[in-house]
Protein backbone atom coordinates (compact mmCIF):
# COMPACT_ATOMS: atom_id res chain seq x y z
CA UNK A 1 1.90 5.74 -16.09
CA UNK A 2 -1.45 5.73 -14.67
CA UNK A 3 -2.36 2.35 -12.13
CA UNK A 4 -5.91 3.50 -11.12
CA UNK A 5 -7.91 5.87 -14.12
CA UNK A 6 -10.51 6.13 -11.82
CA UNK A 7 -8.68 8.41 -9.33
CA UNK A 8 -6.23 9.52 -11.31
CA UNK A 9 -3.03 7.27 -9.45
CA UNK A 10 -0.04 7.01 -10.96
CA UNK A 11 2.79 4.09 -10.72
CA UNK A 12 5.11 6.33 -8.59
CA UNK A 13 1.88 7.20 -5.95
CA UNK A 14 2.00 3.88 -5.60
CA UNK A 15 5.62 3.41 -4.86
CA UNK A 16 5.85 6.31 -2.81
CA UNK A 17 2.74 5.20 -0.52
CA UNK A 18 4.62 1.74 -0.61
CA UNK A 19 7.84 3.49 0.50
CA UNK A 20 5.65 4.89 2.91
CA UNK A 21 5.05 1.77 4.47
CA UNK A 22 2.05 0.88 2.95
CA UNK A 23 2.22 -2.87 2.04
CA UNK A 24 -1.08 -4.50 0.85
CA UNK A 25 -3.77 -3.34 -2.15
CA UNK A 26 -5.95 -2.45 0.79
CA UNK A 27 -3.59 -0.02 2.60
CA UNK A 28 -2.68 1.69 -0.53
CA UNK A 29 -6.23 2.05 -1.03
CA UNK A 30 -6.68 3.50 2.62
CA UNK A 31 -3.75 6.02 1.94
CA UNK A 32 -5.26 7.35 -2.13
CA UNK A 33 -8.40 5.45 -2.98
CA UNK A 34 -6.49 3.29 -5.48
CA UNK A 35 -8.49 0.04 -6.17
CA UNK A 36 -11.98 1.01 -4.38
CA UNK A 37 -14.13 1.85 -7.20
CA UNK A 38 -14.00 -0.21 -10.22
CA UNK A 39 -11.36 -2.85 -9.05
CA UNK A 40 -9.72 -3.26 -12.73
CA UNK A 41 -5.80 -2.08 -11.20
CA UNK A 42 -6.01 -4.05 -8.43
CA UNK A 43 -3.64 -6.64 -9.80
CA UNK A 44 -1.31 -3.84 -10.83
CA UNK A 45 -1.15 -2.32 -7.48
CA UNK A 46 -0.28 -5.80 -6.34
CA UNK A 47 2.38 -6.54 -8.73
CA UNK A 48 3.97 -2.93 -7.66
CA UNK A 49 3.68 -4.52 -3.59
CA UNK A 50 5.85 -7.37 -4.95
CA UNK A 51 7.81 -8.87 -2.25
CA UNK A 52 11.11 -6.30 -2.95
CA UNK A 53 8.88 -3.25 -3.39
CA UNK A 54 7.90 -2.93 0.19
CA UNK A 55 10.64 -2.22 2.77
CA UNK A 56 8.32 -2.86 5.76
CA UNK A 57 6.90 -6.43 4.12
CA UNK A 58 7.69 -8.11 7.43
CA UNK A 59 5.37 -6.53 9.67
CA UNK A 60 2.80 -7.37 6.72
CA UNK A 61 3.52 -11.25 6.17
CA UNK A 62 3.23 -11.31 10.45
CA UNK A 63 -0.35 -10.40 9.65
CA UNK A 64 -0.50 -7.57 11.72
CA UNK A 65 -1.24 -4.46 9.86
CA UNK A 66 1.74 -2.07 9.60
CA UNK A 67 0.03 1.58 10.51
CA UNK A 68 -0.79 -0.08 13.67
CA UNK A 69 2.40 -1.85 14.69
CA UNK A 70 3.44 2.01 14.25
CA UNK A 71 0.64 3.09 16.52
CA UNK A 72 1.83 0.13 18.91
CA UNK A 73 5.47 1.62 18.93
CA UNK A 74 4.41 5.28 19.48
CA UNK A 75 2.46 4.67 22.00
CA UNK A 76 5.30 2.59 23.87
CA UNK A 77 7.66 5.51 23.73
């Protein structure tokens, strides 16, 4: 099922972007454009980020964004 007709995004983009570690409307956006343009699946996208959707929701609710704690971590090792 579609989540964003503007760009063509299904439900399981979504997921797999979320699985990806991507845990907030606007980092799914950053990863397929989902959400920028007309803004009407912007609520779906977040119900699909619900709190058991996202396996790396911690790093998220610290309010640090979670493609840079990566960067953080890779740049450590």
């Amino acid at each position: 099922m579609f989540v964003c007709s503007c760009f063509g995004i299904t439900e399981q983009q979504v997921k797999k972007h979320a699985e990806d570690g991507a845990c907030t409307p606007r980092q799914i956006a950053s990863a397929c454009k989902a959400g920028t343009d007309c803004g009407s699946c912007v609520r779906r996208i977040q119900a699909l980020l619900g709190r058991d959707a996202c396996p790396r929701r911690d790093l998220a609710d610290r309010g640090k964004p979670v493609l840079s704690e990566i960067a953080d971590l890779e740049e450590a090792a």
